[in-house]
Protein backbone atom coordinates (compact mmCIF):
# COMPACT_ATOMS: atom_id res chain seq x y z
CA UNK A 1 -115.92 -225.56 17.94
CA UNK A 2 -114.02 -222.37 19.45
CA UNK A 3 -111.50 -224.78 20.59
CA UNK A 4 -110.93 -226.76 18.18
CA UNK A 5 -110.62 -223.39 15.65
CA UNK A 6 -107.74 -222.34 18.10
CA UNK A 7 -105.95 -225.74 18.26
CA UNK A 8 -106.01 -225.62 13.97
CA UNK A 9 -104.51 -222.07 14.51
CA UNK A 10 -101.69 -222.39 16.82
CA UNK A 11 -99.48 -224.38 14.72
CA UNK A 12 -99.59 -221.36 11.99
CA UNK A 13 -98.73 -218.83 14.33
CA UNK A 14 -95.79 -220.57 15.30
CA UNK A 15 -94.72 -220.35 11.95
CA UNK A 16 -94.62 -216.86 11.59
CA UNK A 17 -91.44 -215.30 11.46
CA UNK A 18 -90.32 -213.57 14.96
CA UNK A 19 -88.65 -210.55 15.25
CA UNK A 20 -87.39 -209.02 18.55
CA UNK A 21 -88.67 -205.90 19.37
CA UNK A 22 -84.83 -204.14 19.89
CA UNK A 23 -84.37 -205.28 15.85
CA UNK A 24 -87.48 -203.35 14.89
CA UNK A 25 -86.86 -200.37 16.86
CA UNK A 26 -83.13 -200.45 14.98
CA UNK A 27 -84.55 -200.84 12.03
CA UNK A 28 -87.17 -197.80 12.15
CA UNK A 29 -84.91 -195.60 13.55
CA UNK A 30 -82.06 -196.99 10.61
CA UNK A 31 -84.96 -195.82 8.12
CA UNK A 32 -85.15 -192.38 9.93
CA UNK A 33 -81.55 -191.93 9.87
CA UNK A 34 -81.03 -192.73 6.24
CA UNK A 35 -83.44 -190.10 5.38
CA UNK A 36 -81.73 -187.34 7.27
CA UNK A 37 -78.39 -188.03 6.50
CA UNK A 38 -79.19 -188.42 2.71
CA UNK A 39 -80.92 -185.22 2.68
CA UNK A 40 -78.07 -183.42 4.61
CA UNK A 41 -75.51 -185.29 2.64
CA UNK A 42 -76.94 -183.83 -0.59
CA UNK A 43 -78.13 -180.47 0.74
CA UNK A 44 -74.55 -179.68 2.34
CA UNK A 45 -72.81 -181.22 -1.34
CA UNK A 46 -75.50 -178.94 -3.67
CA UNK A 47 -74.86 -175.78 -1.14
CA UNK A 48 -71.09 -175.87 -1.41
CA UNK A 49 -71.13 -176.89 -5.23
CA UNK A 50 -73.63 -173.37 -5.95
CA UNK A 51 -71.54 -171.22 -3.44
CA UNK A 52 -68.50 -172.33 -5.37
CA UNK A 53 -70.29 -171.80 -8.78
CA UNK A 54 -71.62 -168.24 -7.64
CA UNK A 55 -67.84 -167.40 -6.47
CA UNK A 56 -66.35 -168.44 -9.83
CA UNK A 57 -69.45 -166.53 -11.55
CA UNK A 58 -68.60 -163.03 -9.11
CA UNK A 59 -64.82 -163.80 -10.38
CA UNK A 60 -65.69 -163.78 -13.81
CA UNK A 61 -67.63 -161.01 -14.00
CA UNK A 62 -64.24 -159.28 -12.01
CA UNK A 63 -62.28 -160.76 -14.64
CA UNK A 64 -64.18 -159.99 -17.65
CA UNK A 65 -64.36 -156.51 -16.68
CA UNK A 66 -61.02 -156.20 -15.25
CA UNK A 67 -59.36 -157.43 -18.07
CA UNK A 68 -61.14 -156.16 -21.13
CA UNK A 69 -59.96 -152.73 -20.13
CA UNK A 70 -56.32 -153.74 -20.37
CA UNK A 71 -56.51 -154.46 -23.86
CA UNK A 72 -55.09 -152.18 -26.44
CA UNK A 73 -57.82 -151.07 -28.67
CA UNK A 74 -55.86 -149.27 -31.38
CA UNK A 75 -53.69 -152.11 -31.29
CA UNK A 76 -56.76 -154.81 -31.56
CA UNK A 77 -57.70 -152.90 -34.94
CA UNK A 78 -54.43 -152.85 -36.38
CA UNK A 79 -54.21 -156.69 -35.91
CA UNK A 80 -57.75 -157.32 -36.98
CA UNK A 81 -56.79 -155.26 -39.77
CA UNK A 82 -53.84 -155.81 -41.00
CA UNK A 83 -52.86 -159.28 -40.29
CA UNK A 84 -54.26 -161.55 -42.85
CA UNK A 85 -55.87 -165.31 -41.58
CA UNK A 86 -53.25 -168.10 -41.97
CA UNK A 87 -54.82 -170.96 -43.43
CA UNK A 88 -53.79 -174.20 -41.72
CA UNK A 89 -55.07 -177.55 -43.14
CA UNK A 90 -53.91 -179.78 -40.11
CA UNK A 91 -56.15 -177.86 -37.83
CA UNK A 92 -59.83 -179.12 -37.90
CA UNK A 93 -61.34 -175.68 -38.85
CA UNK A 94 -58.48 -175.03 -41.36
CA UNK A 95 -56.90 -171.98 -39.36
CA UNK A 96 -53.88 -171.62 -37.74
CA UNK A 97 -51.91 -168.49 -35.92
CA UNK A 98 -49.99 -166.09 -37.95
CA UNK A 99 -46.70 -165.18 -36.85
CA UNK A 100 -47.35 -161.34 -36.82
CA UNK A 101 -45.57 -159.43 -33.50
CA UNK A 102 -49.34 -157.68 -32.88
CA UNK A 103 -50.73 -161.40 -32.37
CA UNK A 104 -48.32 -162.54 -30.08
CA UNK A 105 -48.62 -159.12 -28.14
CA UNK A 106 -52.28 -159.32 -27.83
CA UNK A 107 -51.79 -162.87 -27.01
CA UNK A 108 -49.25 -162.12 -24.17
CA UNK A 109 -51.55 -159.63 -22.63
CA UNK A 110 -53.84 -162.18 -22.54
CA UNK A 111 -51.79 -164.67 -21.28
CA UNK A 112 -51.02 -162.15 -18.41
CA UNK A 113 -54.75 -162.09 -17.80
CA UNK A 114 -55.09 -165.64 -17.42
CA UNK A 115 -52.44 -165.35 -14.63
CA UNK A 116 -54.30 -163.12 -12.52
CA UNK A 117 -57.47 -165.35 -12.84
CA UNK A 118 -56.22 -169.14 -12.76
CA UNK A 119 -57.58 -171.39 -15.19
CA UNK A 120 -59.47 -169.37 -17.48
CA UNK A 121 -59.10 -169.23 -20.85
CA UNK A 122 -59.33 -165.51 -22.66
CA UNK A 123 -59.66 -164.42 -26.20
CA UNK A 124 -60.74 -161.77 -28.25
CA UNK A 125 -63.15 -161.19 -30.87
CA UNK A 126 -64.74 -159.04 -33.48
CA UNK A 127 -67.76 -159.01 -36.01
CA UNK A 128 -66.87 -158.53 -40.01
CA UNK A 129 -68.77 -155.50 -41.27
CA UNK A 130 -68.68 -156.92 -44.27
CA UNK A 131 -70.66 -160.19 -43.80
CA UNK A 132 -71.74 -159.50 -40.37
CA UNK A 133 -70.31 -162.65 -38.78
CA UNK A 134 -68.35 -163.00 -35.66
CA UNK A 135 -64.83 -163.84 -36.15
CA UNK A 136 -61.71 -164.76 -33.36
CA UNK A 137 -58.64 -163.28 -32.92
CA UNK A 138 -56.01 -163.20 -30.70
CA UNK A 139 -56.43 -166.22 -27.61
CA UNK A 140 -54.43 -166.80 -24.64
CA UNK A 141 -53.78 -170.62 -25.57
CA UNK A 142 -51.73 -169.51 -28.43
CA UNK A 143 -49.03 -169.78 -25.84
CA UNK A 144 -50.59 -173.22 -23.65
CA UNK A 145 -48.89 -176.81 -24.51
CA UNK A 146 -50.59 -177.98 -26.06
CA UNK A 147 -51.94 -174.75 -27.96
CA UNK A 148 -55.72 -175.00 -27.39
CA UNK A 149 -58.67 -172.12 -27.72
CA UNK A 150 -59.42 -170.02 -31.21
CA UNK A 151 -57.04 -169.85 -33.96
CA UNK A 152 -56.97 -166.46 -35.85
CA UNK A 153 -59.88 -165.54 -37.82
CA UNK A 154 -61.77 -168.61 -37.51
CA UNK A 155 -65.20 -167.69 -37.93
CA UNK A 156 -67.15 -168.43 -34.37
CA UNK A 157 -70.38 -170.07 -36.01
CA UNK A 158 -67.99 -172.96 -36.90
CA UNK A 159 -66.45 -174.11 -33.35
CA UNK A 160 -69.31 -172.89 -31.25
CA UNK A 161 -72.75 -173.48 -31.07
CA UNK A 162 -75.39 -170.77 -31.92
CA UNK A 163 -76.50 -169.71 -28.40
CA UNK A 164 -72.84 -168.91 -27.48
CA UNK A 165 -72.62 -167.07 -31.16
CA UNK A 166 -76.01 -165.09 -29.84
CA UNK A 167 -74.36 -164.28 -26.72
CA UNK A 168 -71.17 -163.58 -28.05
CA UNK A 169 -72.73 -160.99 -30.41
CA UNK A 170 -74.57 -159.37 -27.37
CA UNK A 171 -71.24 -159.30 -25.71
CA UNK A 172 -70.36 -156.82 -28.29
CA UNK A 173 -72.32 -154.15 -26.54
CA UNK A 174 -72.93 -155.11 -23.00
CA UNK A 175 -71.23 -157.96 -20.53
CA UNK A 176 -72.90 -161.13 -21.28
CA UNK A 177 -72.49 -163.99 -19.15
CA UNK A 178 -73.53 -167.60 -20.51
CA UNK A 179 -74.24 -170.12 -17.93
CA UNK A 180 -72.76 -173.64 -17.55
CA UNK A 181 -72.84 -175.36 -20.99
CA UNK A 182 -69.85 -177.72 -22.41
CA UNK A 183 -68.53 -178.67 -25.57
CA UNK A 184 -65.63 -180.68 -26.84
CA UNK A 185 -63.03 -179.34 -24.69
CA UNK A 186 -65.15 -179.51 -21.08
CA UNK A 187 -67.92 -177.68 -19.56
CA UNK A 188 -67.71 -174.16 -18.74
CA UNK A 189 -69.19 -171.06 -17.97
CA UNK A 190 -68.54 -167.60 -19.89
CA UNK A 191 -68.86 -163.79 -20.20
CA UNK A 192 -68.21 -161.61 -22.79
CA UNK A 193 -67.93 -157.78 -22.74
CA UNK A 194 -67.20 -155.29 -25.30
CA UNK A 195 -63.13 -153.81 -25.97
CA UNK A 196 -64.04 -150.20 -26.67
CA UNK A 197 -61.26 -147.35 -28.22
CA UNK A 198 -60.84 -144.22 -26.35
CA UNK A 199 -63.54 -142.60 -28.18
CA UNK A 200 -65.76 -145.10 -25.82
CA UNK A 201 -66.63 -147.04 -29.13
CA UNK A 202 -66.73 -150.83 -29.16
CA UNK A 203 -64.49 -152.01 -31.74
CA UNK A 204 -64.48 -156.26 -30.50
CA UNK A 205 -65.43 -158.27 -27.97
CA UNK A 206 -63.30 -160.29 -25.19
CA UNK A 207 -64.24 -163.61 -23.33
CA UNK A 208 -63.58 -165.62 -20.43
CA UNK A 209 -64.04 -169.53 -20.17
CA UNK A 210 -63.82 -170.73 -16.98
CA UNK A 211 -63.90 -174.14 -16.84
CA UNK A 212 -66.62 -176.13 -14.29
CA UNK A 213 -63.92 -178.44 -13.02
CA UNK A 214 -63.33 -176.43 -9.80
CA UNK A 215 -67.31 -176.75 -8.69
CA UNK A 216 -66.76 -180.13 -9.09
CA UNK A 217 -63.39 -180.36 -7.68
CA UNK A 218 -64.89 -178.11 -4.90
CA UNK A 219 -67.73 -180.71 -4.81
CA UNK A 220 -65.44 -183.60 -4.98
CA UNK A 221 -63.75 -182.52 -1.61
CA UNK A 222 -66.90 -181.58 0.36
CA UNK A 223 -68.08 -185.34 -0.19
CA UNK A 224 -64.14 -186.60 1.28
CA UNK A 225 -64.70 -184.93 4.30
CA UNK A 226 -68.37 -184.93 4.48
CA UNK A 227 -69.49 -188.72 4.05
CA UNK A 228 -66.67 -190.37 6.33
CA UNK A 229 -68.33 -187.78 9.25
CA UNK A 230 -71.80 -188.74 8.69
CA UNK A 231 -71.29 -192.48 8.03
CA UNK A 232 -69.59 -192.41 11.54
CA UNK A 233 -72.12 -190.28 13.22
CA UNK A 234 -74.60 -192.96 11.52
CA UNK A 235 -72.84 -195.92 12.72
CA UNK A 236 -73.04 -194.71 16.47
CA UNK A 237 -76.34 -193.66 16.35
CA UNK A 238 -77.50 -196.93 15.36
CA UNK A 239 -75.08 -198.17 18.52
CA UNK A 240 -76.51 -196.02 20.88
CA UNK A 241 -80.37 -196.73 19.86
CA UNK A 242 -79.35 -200.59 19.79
CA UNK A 243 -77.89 -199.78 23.66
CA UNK A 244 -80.90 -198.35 24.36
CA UNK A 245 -83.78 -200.17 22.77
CA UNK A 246 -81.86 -203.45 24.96
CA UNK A 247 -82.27 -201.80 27.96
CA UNK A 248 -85.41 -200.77 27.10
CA UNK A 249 -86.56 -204.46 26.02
CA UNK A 250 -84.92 -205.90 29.14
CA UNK A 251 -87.54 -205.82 31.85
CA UNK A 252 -89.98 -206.55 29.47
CA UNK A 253 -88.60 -210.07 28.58
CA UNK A 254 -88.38 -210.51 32.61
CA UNK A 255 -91.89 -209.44 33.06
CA UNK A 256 -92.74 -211.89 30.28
CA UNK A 257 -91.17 -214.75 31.87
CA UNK A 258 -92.81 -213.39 35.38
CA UNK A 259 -96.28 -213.51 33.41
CA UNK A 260 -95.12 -217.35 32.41
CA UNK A 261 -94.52 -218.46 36.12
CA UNK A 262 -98.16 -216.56 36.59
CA UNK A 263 -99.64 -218.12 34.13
CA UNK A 264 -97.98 -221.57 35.62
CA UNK A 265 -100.20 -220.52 38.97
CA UNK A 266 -97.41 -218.82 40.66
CA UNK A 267 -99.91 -216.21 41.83
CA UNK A 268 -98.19 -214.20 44.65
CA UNK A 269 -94.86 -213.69 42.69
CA UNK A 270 -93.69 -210.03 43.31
CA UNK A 271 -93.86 -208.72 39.68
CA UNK A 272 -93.08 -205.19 40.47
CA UNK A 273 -90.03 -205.79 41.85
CA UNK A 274 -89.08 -207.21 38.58
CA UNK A 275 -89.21 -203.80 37.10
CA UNK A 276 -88.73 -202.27 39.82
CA UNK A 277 -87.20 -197.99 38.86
CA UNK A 278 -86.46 -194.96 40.96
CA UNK A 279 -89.04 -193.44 38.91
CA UNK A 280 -91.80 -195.45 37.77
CA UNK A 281 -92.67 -195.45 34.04
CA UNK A 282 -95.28 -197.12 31.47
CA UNK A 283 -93.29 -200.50 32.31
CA UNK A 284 -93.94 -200.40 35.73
CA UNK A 285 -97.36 -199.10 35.70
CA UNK A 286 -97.35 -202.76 33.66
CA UNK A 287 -95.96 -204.89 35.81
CA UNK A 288 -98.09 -203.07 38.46
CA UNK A 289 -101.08 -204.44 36.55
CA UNK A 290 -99.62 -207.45 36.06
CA UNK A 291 -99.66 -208.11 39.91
CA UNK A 292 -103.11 -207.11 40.13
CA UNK A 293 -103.99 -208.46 37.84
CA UNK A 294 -102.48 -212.03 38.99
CA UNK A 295 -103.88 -211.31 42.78
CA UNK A 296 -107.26 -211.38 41.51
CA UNK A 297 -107.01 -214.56 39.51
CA UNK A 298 -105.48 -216.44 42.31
CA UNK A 299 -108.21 -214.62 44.80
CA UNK A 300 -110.52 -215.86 41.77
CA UNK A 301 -109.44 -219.59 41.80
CA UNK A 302 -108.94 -220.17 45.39
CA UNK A 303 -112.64 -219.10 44.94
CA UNK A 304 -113.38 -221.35 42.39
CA UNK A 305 -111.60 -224.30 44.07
CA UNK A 306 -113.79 -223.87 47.38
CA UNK A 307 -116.74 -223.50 44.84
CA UNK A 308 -115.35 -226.85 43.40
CA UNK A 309 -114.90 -228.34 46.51
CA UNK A 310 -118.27 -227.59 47.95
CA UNK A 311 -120.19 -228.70 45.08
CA UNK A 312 -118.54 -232.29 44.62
CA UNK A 313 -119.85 -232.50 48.92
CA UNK A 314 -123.31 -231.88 47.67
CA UNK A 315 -123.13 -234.00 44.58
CA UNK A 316 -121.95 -236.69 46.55
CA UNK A 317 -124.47 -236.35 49.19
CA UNK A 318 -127.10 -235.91 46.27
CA UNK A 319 -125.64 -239.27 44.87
CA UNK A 320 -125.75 -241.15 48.32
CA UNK A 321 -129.76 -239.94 48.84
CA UNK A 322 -130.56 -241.08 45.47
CA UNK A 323 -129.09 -244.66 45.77
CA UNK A 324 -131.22 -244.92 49.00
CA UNK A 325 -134.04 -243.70 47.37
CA UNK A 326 -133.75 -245.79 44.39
CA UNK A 327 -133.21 -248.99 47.03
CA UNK A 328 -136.18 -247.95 49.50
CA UNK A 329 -138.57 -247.18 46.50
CA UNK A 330 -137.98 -250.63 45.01
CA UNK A 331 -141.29 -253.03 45.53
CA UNK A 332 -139.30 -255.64 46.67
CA UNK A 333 -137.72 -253.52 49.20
CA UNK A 334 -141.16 -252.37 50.20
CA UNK A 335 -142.69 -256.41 50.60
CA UNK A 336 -139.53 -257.03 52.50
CA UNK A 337 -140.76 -253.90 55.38
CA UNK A 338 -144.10 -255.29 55.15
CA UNK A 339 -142.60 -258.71 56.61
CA UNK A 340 -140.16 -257.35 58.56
CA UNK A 341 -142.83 -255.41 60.30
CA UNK A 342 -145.27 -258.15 60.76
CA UNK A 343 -142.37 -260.51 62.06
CA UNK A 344 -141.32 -257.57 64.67
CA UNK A 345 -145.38 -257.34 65.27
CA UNK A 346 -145.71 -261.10 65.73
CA UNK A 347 -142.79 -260.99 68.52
CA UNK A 348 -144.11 -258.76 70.48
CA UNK A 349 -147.43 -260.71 70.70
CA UNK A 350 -145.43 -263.53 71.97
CA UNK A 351 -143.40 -261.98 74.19
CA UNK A 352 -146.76 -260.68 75.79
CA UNK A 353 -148.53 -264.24 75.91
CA UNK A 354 -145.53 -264.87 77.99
């Protein structure tokens, strides 16, 4: 039954896919790989993305500071003051700049800010004591081309959203930053801090966009240089574990075939030397076992073949006895003695009358 169960088996396992052992190593390995680089592909990309974002926030602050103490206060609340809000109705909040010399020269000396600091866009601001809201006045892309940033006296609550009204407001009394956020023009990050008169009164507020597209040009350029390095460093990785799992699977495939000729009754073939190292390893302790292994079966059936041999002697012997037994216990073979005996006895009576 055990036989027959591995005969209906065989032809199953030969269908089962095959996969050499040097292919599976790659592949593990490949899996091991991938995980590592991923994680130090995004770990090196989110690093140098937050170090640029915490150099543009330090820069900011610098520039915030910095550059709110340039500004003219007596000069802020004259234009605040004095110069009236221009009603524009192509603009999309229905403001527009006013020609007025004190807005272009707070503009300018923004404008001169914005040189210092790159890409930032500043403006100023102040809160109506009348109704309490926040209102803009003079911005540094008065003189951009396009012209971009707050027209005069637009009220805030209208172009931004409340949290950057909220921290604009606190701005009026203490440097405020507001993390990344975006809007219709980009994303961006902000502080505002208060414009105070010599008296050390705050009479406005002045802010700083800085606009996220240097993280993520920063971010951009760390994954050019990064990912061509580590799909290399990938690529001959995998080479050099392929080069190595080969040799490794090697002497294994000749030991297999060594095992086939021992299997074939080529007892006394020198297996070791197959595998044969300057300093033995697992696979020769396995070949080593292998030749013991095959010096015992052939010790074994040399054994067995004498055991054979002597048997089939005795059967045959065993066989011969019990033919003549089966002839000589016969009762015609017996009658037959009977006469032969009396004949013999009946000769040697005659022979003696003689």
């Amino acid at each position: 039954m055990t036989d027959v169960q591995a005969t209906e088996h065989e032809p199953a396992l030969k269908h089962i896919l095959r996969v050499a052992m040097r292919w599976k190593l790659l592949a593990a390995f490949a899996g091991v790989f991938t995980i590592i680089f991923v994680f130090i592909a995004v770990y090196v990309v989110q690093f140098s993305a937050n170090n640029a974002q915490k150099r543009l926030v330090d820069e900011l602050s610098t520039t915030a500071i910095g550059g709110s103490s340039t500004i003219d206060a007596s000069q802020f609340v004259d234009l605040i003051t004095t110069v009236p809000a221009v009603p524009d109705s192509k603009n999309e909040f229905g403001f527009g700049y006013p020609a007025s010399q004190l807005y272009k020269d707070q503009a300018k000396a923004l404008v001169n800010i914005n040189r210092i600091s790159g890409e930032a866009l500043t403006y100023t601001y102040f809160k109506d004591p009348k109704d309490g809201k926040l209102y803009a006045a003079a911005s540094s892309g008065y003189y951009l081309k396009p012209q971009i940033g707050y027209t005069y006296k637009v009220p805030i609550y209208k172009t931004s959203s409340e949290e950057t009204n909220r921290l604009m407001l606190a701005g009026l009394t203490t440097s405020t930053e507001q993390p990344a956020y975006s809007d219709g023009y980009g994303s961006w990050i902000s502080r505002y801090v208060p414009i105070v008169d010599a008296n050390g009164k705050s009479v406005g507020g002045f802010g700083v966009d800085y606009p996220l597209t240097y993280v993520d040009q920063v971010r951009s350029d760390v994954q050019k240089s990064l990912y061509p390095v580590l799909i290399v460093t990938y690529l001959v990785l995998l080479g050099l574990v392929l080069l190595v799992s080969t040799s490794l699977v090697r002497p294994l495939k000749r030991l297999t075939a060594a095992t086939k000729r021992v299997a074939d009754g080529e007892y006394d073939l020198d297996v070791r030397g197959i595998v044969r190292t300057r300093f033995p390893d697992e696979m020769f302790e396995l070949a080593d076992s292998f030749a013991l292994m095959a010096k015992k079966v052939g010790a074994r059936e040399r054994s067995l073949t004498q055991e054979v041999q002597r048997l089939k002697v005795e059967i045959d012997q065993s066989r011969r006895e019990e033919a003549v037994s089966q002839i000589t216990d016969n009762d015609d073979f017996a009658a037959l003695a009977v006469k032969a005996q009396e004949m013999r006895k009946r000769m040697r009576e005659g022979l003696g009358k003689e």
